[in-house]
C-alpha atoms as a PDB file:
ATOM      1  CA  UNK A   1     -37.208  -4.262  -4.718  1.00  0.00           C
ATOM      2  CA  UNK A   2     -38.902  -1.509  -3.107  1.00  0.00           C
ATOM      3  CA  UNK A   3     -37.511   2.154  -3.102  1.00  0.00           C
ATOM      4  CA  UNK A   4     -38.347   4.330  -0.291  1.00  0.00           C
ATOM      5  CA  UNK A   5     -39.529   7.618  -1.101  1.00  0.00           C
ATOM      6  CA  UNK A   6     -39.627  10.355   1.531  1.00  0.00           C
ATOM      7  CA  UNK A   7     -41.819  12.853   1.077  1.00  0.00           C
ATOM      8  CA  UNK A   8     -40.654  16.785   1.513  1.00  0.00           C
ATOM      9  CA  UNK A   9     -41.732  20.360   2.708  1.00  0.00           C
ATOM     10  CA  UNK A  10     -39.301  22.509   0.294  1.00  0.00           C
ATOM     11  CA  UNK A  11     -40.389  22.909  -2.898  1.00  0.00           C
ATOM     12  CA  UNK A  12     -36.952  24.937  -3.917  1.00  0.00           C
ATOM     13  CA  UNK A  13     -33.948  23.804  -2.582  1.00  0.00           C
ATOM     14  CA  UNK A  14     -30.641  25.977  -2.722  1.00  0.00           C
ATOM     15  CA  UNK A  15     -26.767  24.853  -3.314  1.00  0.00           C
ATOM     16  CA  UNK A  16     -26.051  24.045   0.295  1.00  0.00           C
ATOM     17  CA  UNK A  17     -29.278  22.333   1.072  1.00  0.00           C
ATOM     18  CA  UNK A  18     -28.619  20.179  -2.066  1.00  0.00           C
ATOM     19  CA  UNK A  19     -24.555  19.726  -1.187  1.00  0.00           C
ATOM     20  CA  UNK A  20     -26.154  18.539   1.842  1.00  0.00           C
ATOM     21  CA  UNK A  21     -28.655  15.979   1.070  1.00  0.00           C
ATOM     22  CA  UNK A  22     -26.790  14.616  -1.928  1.00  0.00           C
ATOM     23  CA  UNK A  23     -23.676  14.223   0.998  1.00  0.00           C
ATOM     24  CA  UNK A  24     -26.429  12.100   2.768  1.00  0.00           C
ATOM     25  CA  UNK A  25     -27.366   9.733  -0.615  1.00  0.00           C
ATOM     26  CA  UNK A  26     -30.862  11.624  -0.909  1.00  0.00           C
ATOM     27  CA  UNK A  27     -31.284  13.180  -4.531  1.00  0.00           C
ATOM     28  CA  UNK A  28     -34.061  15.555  -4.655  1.00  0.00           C
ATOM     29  CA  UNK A  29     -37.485  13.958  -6.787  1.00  0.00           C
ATOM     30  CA  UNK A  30     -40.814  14.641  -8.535  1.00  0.00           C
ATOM     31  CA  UNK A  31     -43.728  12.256  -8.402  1.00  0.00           C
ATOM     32  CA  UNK A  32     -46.840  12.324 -10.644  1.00  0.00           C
ATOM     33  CA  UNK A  33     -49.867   9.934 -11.652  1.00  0.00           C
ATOM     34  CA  UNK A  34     -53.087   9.373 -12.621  1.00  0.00           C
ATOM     35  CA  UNK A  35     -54.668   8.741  -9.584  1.00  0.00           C
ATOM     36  CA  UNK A  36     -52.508  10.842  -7.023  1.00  0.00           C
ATOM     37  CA  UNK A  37     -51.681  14.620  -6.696  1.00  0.00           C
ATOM     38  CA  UNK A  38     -48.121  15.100  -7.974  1.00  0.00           C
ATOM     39  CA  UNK A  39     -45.658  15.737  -5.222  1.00  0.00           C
ATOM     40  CA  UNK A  40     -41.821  16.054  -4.704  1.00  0.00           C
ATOM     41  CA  UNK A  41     -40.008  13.677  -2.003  1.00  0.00           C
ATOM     42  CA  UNK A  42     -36.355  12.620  -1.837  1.00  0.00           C
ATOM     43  CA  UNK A  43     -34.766   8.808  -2.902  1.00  0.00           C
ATOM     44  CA  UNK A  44     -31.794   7.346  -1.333  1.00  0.00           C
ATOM     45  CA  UNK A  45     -30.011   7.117  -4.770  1.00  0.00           C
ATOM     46  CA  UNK A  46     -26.736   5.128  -3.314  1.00  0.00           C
ATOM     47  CA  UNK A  47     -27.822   2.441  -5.367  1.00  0.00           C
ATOM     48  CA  UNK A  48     -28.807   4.527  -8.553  1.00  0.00           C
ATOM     49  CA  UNK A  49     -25.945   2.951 -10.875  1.00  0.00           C
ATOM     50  CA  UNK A  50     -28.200   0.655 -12.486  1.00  0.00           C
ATOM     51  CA  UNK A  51     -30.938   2.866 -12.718  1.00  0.00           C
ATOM     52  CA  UNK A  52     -32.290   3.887 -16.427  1.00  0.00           C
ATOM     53  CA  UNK A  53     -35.308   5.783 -17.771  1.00  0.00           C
ATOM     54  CA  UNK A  54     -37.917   2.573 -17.417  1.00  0.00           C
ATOM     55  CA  UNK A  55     -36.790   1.232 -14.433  1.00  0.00           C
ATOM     56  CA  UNK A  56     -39.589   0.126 -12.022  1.00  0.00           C
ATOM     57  CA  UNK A  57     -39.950  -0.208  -8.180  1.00  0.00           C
ATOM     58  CA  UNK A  58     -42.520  -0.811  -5.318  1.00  0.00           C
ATOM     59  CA  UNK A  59     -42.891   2.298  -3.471  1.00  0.00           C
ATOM     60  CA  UNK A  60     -45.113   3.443  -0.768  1.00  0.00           C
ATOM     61  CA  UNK A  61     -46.542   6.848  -1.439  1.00  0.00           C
ATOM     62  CA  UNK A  62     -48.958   8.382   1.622  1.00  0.00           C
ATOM     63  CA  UNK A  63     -49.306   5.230   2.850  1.00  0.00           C
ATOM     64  CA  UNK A  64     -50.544   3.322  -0.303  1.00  0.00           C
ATOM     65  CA  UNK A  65     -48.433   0.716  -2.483  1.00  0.00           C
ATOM     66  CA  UNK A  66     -47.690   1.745  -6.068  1.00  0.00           C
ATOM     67  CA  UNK A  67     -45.453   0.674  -8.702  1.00  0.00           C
ATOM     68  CA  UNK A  68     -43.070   3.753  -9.915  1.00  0.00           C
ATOM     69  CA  UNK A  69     -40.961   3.945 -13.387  1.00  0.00           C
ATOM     70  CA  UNK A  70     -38.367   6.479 -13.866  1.00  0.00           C
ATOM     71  CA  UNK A  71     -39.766   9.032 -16.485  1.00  0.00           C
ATOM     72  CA  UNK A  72     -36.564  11.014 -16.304  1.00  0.00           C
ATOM     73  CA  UNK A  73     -32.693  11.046 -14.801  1.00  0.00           C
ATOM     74  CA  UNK A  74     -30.797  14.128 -14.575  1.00  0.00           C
ATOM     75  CA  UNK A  75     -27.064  13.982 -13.987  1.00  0.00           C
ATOM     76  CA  UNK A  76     -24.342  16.231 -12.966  1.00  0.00           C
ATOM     77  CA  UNK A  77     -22.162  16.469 -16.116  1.00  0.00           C
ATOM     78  CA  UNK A  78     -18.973  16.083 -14.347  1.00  0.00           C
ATOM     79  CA  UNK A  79     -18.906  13.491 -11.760  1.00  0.00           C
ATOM     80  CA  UNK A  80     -22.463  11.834 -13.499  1.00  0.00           C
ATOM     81  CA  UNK A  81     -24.021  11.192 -10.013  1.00  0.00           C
ATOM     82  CA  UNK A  82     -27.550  11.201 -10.558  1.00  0.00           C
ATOM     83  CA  UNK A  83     -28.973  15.041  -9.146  1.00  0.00           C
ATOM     84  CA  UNK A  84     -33.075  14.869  -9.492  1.00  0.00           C
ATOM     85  CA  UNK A  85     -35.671  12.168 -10.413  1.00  0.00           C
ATOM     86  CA  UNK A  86     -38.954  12.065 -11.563  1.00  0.00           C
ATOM     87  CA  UNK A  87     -41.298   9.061 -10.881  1.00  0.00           C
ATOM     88  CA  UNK A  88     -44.672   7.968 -12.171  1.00  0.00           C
ATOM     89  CA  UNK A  89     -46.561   6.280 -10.042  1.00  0.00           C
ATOM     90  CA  UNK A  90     -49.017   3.726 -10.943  1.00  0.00           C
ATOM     91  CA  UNK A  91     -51.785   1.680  -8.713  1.00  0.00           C
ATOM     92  CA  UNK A  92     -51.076  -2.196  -9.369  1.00  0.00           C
ATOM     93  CA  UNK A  93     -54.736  -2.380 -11.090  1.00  0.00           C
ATOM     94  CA  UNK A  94     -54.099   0.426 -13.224  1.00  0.00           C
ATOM     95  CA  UNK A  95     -52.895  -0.142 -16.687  1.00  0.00           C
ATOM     96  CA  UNK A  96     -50.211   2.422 -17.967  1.00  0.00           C
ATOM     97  CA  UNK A  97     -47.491   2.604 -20.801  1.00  0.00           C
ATOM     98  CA  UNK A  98     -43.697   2.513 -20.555  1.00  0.00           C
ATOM     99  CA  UNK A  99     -41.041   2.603 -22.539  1.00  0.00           C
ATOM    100  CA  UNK A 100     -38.846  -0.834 -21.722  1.00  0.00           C
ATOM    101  CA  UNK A 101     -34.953  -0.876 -23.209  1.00  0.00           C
ATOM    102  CA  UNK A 102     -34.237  -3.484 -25.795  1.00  0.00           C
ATOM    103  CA  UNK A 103     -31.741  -6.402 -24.967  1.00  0.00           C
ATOM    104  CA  UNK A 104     -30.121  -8.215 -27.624  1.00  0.00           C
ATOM    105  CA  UNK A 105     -29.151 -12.312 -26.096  1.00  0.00           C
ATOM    106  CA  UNK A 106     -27.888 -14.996 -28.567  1.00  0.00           C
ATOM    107  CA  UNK A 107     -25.247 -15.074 -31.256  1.00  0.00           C
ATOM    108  CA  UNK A 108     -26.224 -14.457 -34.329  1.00  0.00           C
ATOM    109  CA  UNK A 109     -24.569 -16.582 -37.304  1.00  0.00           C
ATOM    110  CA  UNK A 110     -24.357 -13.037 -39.256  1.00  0.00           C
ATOM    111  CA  UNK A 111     -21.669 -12.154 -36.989  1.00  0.00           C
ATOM    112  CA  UNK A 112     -19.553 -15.230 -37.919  1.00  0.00           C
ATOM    113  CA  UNK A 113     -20.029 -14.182 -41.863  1.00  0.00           C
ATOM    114  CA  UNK A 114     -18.591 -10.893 -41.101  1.00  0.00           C
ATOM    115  CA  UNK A 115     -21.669  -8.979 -40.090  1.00  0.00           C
ATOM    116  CA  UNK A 116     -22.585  -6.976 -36.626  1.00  0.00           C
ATOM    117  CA  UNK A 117     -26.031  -6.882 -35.058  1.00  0.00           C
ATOM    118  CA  UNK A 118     -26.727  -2.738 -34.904  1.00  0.00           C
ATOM    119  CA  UNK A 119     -30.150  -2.068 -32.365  1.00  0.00           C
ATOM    120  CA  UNK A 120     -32.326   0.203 -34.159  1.00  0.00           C
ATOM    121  CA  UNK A 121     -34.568   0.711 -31.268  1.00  0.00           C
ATOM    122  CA  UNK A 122     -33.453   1.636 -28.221  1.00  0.00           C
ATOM    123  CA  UNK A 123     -36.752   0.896 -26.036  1.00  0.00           C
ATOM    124  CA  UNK A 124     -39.841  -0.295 -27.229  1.00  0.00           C
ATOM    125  CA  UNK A 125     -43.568   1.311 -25.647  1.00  0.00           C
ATOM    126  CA  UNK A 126     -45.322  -1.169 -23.896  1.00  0.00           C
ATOM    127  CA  UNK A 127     -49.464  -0.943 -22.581  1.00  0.00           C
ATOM    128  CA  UNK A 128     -50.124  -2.965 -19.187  1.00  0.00           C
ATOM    129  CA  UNK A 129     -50.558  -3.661 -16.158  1.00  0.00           C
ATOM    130  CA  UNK A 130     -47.292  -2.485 -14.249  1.00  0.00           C
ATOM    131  CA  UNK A 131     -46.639  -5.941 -12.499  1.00  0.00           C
ATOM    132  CA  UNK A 132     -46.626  -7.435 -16.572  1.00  0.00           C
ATOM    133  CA  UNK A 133     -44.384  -4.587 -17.753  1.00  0.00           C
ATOM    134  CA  UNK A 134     -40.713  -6.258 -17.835  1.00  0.00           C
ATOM    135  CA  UNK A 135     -37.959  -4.217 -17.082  1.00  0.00           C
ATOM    136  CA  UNK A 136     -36.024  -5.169 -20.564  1.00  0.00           C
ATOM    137  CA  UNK A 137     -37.400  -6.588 -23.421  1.00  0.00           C
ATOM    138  CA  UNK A 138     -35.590  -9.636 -24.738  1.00  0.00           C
ATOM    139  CA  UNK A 139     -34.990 -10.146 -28.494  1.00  0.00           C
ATOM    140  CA  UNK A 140     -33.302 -13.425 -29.313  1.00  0.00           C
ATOM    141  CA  UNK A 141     -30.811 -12.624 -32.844  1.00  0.00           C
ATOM    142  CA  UNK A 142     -29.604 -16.477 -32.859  1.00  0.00           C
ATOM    143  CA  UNK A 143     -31.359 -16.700 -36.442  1.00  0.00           C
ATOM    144  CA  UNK A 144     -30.420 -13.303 -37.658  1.00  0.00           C
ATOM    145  CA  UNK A 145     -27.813 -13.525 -40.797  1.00  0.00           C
ATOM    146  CA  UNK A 146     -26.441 -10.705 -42.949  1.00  0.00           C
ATOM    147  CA  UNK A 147     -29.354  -8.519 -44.455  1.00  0.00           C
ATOM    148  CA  UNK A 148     -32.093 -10.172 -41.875  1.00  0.00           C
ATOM    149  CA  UNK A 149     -34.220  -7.797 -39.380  1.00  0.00           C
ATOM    150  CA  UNK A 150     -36.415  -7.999 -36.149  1.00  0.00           C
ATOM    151  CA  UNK A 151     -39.437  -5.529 -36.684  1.00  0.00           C
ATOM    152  CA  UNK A 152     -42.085  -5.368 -34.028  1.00  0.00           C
ATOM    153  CA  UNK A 153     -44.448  -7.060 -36.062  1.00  0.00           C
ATOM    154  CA  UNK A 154     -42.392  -9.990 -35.123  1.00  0.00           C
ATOM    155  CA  UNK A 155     -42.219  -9.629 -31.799  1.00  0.00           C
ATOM    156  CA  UNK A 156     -44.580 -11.003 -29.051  1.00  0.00           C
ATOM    157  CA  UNK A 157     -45.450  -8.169 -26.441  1.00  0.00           C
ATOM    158  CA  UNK A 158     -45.481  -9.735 -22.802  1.00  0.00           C
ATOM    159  CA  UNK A 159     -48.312 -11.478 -21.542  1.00  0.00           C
ATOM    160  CA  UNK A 160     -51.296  -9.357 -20.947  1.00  0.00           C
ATOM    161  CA  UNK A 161     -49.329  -6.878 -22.150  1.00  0.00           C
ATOM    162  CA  UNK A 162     -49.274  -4.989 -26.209  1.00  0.00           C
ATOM    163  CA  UNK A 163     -47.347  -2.625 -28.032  1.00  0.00           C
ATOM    164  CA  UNK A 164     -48.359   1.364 -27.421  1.00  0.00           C
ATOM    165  CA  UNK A 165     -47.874   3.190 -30.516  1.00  0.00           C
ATOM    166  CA  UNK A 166     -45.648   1.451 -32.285  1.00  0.00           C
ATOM    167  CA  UNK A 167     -45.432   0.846 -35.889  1.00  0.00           C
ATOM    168  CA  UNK A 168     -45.439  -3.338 -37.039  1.00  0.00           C
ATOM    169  CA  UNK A 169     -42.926  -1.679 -39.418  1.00  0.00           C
ATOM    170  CA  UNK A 170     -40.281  -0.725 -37.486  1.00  0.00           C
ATOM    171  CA  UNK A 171     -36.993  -2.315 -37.444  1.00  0.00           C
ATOM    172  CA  UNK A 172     -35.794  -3.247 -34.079  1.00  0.00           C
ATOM    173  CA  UNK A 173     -32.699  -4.845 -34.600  1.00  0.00           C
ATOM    174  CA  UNK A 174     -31.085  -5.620 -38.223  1.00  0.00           C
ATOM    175  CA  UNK A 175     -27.883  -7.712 -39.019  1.00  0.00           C
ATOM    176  CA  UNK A 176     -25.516  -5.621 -41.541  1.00  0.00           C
ATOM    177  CA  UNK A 177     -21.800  -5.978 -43.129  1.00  0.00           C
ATOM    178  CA  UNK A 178     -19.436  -4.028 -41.359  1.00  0.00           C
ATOM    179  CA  UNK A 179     -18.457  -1.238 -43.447  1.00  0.00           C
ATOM    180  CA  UNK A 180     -14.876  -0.969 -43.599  1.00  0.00           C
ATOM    181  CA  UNK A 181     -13.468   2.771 -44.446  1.00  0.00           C
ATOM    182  CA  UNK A 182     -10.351   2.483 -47.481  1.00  0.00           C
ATOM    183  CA  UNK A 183      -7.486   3.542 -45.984  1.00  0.00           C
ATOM    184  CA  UNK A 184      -6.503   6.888 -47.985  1.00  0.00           C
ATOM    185  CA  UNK A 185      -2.999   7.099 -49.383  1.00  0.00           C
ATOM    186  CA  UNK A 186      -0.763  10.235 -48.390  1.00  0.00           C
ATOM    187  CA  UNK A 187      -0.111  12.425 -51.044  1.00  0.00           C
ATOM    188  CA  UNK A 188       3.653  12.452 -52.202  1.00  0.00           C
ATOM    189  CA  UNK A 189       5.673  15.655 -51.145  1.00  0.00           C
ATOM    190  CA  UNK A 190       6.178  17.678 -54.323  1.00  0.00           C
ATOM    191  CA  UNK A 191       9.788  17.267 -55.506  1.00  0.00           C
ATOM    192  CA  UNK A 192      11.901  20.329 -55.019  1.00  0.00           C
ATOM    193  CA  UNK A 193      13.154  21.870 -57.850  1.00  0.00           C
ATOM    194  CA  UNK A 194      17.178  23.607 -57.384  1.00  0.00           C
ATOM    195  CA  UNK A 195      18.333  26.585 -59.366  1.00  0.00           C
ATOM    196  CA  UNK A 196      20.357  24.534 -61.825  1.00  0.00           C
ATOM    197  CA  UNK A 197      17.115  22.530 -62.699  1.00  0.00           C
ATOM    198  CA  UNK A 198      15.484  25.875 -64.130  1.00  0.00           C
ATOM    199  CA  UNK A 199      15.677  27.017 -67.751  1.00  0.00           C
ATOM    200  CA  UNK A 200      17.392  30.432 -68.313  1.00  0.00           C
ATOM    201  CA  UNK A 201      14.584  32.980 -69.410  1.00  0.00           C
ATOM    202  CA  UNK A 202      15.003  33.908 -73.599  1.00  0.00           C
ATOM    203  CA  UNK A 203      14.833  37.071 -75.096  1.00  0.00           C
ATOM    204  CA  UNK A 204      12.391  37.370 -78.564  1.00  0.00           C
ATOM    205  CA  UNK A 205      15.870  36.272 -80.717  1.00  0.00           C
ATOM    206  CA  UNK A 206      15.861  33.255 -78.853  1.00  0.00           C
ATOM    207  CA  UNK A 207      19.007  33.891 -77.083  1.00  0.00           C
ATOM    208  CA  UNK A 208      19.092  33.262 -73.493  1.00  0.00           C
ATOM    209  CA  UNK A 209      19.517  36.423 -71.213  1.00  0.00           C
ATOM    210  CA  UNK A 210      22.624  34.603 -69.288  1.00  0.00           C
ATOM    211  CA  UNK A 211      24.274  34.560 -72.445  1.00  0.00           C
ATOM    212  CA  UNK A 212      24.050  38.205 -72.941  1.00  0.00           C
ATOM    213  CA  UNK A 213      24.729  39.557 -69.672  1.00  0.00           C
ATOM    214  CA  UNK A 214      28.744  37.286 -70.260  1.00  0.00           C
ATOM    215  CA  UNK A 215      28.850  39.088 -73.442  1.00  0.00           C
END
C-alpha cells in the first residue's frame, strides 16, 4: 500500500487551520531519515484505524520511493482521531531498525489446563532491510503448557533480518495459572446491645446504685 504524503509550507499551524485540514482527512506530519533532510507534509489519515507505531508504507518523498514506519501517533484524547504523525523514511537498500508488535496465533494446551497465555513483550526490535521487516511478528504458543515461555533466544528473526538489541533472555510470551482473587467475607454487623441487656453500675459495698436510689 502506498501512502501519499504531501509536502507543506507552514511549519506552525493554528486551531482553525488544523479544524480545517483534519475536516478534509489531512493530519498534520513530520518526516525524518538518514539520507533525507527532515521535513513536515500532511497524510490523508481516513484510513488511520489500523495504523500502530511500526506500521510501514511506500511513500514518495521529493520524487524518490522510500519505505516509511510510524515512529509516533498522537491522538486527540476525546474523540481518539489520530492529530499528528511522524514518519521515518528509509531508502529500500538501506538497512534500518524497527520495532514490529508481537502476535500470538495457535492454542496453546496450557489454556485447556486452566492457564492463560500473558505477552510479555509488546514489540520486538528488528535490524533489516525495510522490504524484510514484517509488519507483526508471529509467535506460534500451540506447544506452550502451564509454566512454559517463548524468549527471543527461541525465536527466528525474519529472513535477512536479526534482532536489534535485544536480550536472548527475555521472555516474550509465558503460559501462567490464572490467579483467582478469594472472595472476602463481609464482616457481621455488631449486635446491638438494649438498655435491659446492661449491668446496673455498683457502688464499693457491692450494692447496685438502682437499688439505692428505690430506697
Amino acid at each position: 500500500m502506498e501512502l501519499q504524503l504531501t509536502p507543506r509550507k507552514e511549519t506552525r499551524l493554528n486551531s482553525k487551520q488544523r479544524q480545517n485540514y483534519w475536516a478534509q482527512g489531512l493530519v498534520p506530519a513530520a518526516v525524518y531519515g538518514r539520507s533525507l533532510d527532515a521535513g513536515v507534509c500532511f497524510v490523508n489519515a481516513k484510513k488511520s484505524s489500523h495504523w500502530h507505531v511500526g506500521s510501514m508504507f511506500d511513500v514518495k518523498w521529493s520524487g524518490k520511493a522510500y519505505k516509511a514506519s510510524i515512529d509516533e501517533i498522537q491522538y486527540e484524547p476525546v474523540s481518539h482521531k489520530v492529530v499528528h504523525v511522524s514518519f521515518h523514511l528509509v531508502g529500500k537498500d538501506e538497512t534500518t531498525h524497527i520495532s514490529v508488535p508481537v502476535r500470538t496465533v495457535g492454542q496453546a494446551p496450557g489454556e485447556k489446563e486452566g492457564g492463560m497465555i500473558q505477552v510479555q513483550l509488546d514489540s520486538i526490535s528488528i535490524e533489516g532491510k525495510p522490504d524484510m521487516i514484517p509488519e507483526y511478528f508471529e509467535i506460534d504458543v500451540a506447544e506452550l503448557h502451564i509454566g512454559d515461555k517463548v524468549t527471543i533466544g527461541d525465536l527466528t528473526p525474519p529472513a535477512g533480518c536479526k534482532w536489534y538489541q535485544e536480550s536472548e533472555e527475555q521472555a516474550v510470551v509465558t503460559c501462567a495459572h490464572i490467579k483467582v482473587q478469594p472472595v472476602e467475607e463481609p464482616e457481621a454487623p455488631a449486635a446491638e446491645v438494649s438498655p435491659e441487656d446492661v449491668p446496673a453500675a455498683q457502688d464499693e459495698s457491692g450494692e447496685s446504685t438502682e437499688d439505692k436510689e428505690a430506697a
